[in-house]
N, C-alpha and C. Protein backbone atom coordinates (compact mmCIF):
# COMPACT_ATOMS: atom_id res chain seq x y z
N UNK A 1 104.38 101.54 15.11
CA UNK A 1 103.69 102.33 14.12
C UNK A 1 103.38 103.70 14.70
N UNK A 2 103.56 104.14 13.55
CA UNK A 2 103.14 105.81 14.42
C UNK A 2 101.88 106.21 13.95
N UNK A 3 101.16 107.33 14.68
CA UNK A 3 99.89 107.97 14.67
C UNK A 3 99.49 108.05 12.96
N UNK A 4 100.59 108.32 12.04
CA UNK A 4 100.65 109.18 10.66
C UNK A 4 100.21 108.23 9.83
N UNK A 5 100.51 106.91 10.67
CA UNK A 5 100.28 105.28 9.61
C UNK A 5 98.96 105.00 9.75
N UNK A 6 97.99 105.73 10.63
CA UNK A 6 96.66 105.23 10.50
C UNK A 6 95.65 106.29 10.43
N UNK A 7 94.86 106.43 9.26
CA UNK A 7 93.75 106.90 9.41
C UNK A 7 92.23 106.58 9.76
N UNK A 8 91.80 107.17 9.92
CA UNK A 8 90.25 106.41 10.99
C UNK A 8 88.97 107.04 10.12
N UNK A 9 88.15 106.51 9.39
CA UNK A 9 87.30 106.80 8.63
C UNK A 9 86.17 106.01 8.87
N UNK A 10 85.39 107.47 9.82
CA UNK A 10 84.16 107.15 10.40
C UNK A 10 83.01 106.39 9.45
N UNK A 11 81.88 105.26 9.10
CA UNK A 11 81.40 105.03 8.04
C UNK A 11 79.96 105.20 8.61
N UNK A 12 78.96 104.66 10.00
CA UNK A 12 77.89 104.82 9.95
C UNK A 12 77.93 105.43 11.88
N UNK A 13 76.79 105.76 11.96
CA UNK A 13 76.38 105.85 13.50
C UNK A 13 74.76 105.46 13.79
N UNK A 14 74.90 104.41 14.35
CA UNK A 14 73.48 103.81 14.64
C UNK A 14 73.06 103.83 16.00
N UNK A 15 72.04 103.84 16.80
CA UNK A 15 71.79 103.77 17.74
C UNK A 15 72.48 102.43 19.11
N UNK A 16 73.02 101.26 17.81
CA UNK A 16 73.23 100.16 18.25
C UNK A 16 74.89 100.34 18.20
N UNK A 17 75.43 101.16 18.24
CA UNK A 17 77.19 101.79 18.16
C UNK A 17 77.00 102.28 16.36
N UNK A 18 78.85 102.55 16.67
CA UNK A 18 79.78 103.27 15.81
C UNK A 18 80.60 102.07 14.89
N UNK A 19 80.54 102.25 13.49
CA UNK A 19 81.18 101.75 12.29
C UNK A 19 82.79 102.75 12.18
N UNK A 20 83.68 101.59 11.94
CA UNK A 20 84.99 102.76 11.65
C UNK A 20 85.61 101.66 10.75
N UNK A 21 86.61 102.72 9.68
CA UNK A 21 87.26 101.78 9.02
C UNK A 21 88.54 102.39 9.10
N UNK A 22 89.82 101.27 9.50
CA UNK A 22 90.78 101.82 9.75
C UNK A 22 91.52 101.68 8.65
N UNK A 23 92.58 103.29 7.95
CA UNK A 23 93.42 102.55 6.66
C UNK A 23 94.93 102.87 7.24
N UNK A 24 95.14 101.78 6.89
CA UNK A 24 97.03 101.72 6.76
C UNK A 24 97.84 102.55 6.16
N UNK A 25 98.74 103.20 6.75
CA UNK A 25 99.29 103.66 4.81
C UNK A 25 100.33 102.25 4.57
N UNK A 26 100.95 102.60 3.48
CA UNK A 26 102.15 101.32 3.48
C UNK A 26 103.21 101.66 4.13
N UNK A 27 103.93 100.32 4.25
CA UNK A 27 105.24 100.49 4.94
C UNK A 27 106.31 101.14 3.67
N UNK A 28 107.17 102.30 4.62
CA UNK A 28 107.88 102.49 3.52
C UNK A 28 109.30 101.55 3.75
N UNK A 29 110.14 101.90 2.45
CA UNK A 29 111.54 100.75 2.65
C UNK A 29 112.04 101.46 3.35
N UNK A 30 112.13 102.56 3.60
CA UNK A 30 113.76 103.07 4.55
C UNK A 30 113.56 102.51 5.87
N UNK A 31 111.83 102.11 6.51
CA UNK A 31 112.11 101.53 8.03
C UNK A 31 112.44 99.76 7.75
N UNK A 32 113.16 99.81 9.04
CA UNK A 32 113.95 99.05 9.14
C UNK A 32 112.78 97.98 10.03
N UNK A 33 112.88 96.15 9.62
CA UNK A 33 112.14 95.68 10.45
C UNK A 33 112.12 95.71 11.58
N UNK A 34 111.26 95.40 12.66
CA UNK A 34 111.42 95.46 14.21
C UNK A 34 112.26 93.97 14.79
N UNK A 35 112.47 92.80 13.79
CA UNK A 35 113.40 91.13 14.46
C UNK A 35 114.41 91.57 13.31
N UNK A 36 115.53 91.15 13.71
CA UNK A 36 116.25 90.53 12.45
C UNK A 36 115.99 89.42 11.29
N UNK A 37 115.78 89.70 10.33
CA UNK A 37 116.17 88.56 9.46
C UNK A 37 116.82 87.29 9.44
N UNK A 38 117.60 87.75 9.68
CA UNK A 38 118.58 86.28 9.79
C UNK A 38 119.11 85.91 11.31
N UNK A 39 119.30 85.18 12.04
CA UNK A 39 119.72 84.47 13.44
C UNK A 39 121.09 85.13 13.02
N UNK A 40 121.77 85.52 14.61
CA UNK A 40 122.90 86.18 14.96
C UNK A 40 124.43 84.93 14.29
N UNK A 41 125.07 85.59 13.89
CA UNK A 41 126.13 84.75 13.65
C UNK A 41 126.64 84.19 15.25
N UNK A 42 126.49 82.85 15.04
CA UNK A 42 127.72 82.17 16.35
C UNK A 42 129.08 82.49 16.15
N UNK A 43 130.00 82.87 17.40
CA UNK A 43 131.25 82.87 17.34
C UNK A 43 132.06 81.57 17.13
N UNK A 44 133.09 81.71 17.02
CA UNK A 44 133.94 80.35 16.83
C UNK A 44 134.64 80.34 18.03
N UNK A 45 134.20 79.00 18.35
CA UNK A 45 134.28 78.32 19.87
C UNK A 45 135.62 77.43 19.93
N UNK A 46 136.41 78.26 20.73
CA UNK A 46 138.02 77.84 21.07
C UNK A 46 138.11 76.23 21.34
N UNK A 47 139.10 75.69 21.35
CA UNK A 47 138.82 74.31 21.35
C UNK A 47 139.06 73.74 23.29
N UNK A 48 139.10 75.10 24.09
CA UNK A 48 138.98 74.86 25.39
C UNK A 48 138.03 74.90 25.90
N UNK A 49 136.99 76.54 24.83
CA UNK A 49 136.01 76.32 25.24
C UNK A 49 134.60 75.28 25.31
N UNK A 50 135.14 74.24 23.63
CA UNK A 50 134.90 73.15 23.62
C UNK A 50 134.82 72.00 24.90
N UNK A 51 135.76 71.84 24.94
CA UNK A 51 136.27 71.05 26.27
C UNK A 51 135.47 71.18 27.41
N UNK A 52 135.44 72.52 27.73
CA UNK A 52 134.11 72.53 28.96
C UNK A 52 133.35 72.52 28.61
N UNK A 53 132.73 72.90 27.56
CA UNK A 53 131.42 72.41 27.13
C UNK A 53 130.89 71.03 27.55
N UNK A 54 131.46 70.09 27.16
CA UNK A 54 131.92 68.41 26.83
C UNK A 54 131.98 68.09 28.33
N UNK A 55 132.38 68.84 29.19
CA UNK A 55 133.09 68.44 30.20
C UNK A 55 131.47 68.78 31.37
N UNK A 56 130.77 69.69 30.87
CA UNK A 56 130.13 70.01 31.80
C UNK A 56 128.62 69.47 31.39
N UNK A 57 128.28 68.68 29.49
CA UNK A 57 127.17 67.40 29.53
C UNK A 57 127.50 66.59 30.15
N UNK A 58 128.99 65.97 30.19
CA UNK A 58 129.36 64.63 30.93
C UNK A 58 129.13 64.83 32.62
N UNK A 59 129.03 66.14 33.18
CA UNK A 59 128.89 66.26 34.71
C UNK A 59 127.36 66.33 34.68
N UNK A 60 126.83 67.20 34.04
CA UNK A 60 125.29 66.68 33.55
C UNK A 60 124.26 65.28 33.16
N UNK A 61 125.25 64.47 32.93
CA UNK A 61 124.55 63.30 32.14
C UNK A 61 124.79 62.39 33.63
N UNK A 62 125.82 62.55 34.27
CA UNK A 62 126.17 61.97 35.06
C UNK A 62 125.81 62.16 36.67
N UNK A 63 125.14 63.36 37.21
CA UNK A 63 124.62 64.16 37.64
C UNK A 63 122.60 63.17 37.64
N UNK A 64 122.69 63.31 36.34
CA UNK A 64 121.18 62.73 36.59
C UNK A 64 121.54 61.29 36.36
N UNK A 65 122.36 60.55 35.93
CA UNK A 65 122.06 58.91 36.25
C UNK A 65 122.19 58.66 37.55
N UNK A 66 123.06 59.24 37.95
CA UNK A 66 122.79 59.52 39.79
C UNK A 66 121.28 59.44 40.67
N UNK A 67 120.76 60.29 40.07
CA UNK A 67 119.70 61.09 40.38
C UNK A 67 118.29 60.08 40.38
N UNK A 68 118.66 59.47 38.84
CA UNK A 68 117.91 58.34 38.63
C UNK A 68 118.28 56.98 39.43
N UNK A 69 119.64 56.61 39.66
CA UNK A 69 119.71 55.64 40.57
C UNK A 69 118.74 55.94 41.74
N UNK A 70 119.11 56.78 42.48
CA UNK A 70 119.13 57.20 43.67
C UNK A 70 117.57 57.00 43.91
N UNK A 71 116.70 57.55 43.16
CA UNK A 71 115.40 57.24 42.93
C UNK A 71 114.89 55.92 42.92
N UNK A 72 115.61 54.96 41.94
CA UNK A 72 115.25 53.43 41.99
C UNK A 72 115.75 53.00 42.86
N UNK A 73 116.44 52.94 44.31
CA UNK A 73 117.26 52.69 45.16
C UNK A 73 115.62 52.82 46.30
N UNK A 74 115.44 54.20 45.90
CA UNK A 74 113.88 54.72 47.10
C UNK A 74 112.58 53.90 47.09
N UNK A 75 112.28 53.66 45.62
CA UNK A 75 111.57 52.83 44.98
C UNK A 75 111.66 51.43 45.33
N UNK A 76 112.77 51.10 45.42
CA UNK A 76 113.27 49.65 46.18
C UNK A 76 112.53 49.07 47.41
N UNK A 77 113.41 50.19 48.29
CA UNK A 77 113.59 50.36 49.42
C UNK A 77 111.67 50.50 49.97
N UNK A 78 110.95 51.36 49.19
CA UNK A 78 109.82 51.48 49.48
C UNK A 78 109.04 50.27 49.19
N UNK A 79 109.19 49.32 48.16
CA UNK A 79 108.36 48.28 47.85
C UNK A 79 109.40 47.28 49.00
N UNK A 80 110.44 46.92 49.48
CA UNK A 80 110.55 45.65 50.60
C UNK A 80 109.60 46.09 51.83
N UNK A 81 109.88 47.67 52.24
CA UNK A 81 108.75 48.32 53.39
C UNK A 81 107.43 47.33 53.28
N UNK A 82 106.82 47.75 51.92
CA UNK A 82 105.25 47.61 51.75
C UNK A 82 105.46 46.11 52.01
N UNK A 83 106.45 45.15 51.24
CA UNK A 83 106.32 43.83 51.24
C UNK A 83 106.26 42.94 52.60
N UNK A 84 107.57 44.05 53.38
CA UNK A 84 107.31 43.36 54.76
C UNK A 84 106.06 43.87 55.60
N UNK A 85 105.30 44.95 55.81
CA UNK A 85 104.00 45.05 56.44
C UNK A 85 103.19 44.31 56.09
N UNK A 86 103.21 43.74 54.65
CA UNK A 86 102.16 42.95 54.09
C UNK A 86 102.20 41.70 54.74
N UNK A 87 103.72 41.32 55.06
CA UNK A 87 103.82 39.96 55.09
C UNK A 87 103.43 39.64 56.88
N UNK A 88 103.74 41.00 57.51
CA UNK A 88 103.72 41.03 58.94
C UNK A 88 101.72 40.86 59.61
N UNK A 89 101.57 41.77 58.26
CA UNK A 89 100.16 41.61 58.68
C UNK A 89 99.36 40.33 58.29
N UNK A 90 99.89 39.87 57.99
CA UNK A 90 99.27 38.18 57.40
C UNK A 90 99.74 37.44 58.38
N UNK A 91 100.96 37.52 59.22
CA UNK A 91 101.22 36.87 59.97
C UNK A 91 100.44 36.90 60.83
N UNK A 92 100.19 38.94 61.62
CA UNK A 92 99.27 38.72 62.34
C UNK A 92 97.55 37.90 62.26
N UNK A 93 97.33 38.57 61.02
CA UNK A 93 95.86 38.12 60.72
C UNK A 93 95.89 36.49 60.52
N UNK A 94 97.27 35.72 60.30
CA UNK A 94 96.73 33.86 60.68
C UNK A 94 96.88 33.57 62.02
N UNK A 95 97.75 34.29 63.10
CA UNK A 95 97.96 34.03 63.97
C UNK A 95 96.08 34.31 65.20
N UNK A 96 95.73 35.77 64.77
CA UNK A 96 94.99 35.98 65.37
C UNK A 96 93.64 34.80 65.23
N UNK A 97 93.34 34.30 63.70
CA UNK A 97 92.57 33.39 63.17
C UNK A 97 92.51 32.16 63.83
N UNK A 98 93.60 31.86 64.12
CA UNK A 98 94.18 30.62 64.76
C UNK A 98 93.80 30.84 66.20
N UNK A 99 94.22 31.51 66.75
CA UNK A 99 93.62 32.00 68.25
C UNK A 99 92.37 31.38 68.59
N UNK A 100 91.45 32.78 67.53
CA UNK A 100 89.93 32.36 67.67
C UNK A 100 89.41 31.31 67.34
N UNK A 101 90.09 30.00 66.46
CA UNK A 101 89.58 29.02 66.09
C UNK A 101 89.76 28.07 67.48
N UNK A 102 90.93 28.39 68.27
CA UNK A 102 91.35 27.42 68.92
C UNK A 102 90.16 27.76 70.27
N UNK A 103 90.03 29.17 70.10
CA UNK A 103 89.18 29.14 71.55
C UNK A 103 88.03 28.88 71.16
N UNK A 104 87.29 28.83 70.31
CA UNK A 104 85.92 28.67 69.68
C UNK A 104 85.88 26.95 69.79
N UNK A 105 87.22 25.91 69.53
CA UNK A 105 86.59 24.68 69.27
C UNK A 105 86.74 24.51 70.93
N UNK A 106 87.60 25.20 72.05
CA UNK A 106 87.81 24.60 73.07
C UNK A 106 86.31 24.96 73.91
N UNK A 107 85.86 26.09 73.46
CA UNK A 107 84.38 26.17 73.73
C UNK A 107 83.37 25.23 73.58
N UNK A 108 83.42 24.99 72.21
CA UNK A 108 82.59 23.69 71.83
C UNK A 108 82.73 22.45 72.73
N UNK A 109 84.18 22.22 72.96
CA UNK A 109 84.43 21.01 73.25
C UNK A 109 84.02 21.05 75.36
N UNK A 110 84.15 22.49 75.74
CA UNK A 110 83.68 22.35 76.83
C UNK A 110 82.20 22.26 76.91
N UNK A 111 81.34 22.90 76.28
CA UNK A 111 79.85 22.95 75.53
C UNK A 111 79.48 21.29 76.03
N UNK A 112 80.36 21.27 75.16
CA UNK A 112 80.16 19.41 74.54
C UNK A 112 79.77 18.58 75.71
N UNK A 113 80.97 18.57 76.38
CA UNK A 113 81.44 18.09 77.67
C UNK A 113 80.17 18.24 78.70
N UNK A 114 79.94 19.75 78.61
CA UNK A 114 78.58 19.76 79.94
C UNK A 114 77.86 18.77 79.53
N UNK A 115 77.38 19.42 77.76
CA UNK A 115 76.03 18.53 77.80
C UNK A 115 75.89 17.41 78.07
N UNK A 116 77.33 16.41 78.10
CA UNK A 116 77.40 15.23 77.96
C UNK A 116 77.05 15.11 79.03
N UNK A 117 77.98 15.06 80.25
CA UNK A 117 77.69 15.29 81.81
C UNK A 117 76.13 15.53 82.31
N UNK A 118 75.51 16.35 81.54
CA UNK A 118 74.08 16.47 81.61
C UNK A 118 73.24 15.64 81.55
N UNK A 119 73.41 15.00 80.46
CA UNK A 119 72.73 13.52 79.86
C UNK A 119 73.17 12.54 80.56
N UNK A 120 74.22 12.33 81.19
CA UNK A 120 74.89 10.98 82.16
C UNK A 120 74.09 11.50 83.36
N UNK A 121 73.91 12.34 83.58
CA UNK A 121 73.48 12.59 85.19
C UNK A 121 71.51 12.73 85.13
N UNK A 122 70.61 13.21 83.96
CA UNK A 122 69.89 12.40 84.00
C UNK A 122 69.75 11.11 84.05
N UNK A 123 70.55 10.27 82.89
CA UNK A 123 70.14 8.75 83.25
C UNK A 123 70.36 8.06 84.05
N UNK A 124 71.45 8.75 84.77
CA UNK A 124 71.62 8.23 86.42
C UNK A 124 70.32 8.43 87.25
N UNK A 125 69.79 9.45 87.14
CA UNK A 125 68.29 9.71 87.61
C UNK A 125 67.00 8.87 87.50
N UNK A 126 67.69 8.69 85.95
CA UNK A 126 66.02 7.97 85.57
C UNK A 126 66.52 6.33 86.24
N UNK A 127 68.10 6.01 85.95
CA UNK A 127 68.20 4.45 86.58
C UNK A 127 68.14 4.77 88.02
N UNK A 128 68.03 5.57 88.87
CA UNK A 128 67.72 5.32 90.77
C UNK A 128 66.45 5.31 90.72
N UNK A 129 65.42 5.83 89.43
CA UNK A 129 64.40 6.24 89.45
C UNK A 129 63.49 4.95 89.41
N UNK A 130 63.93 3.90 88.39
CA UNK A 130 63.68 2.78 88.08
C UNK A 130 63.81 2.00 89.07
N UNK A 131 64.35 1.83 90.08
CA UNK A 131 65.50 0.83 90.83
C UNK A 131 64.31 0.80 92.08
């Protein structure tokens, strides 16, 4: 738009600002719009250039099923990882369980053992004691 298309018609001045009213003139017909109207005509597409067309979705389509394998292949590959640490660490964690159970009852059972020994060797005491 040019300068000529707008006039500026001052209306009040208050302490609190400036009132303006802006007028348009109209558009005249001789300008021409600024987009086209109508979408550009397509050319007519040779039947080779067809062909690569065709030729280069099918390297495209084929290109990403690839892409997508290749991905579920990682995905795979990443969940046996997780499955075997999981399974490794269970091994460790029954093995270690097992450990401590075994030294904990052999404790007891030496425990056991003194006290027993303890109690036989008082009443050996109290029978010389008697005697």
């Amino acid at each position: 738009m040019a300068s000529s298309d707008i006039q500026v018609k001052e209306l009040e001045k208050r302490a609190s600002g400036q009132a303006f009213e802006l007028i348009l003139s109209p558009r005249s017909k001789e300008s021409v719009p600024e987009f086209p109207l109508s979408p550009p005509k397509k050319k007519d597409l040779s039947l080779e250039e067809i062909q690569k067309k065709l030729e280069a979705a099918e390297e495209r389509r084929k290109s990403h099923e690839a892409e997508v394998l290749k991905q579920l292949a990682e995905k795979r590959e990443h969940e046996k990882e997780v499955l075997q640490k999981a399974i490794e660490e269970n091994n460790n964690f029954s093995k270690m369980a097992e450990e401590k159970l075994t030294h904990k009852m052999e404790a007891n059972k030496e425990n056991r053992e003194a006290q027993m020994a303890a109690k036989l060797e008082r009443l050996r005491e109290k029978k010389t004691e008697a005697d």
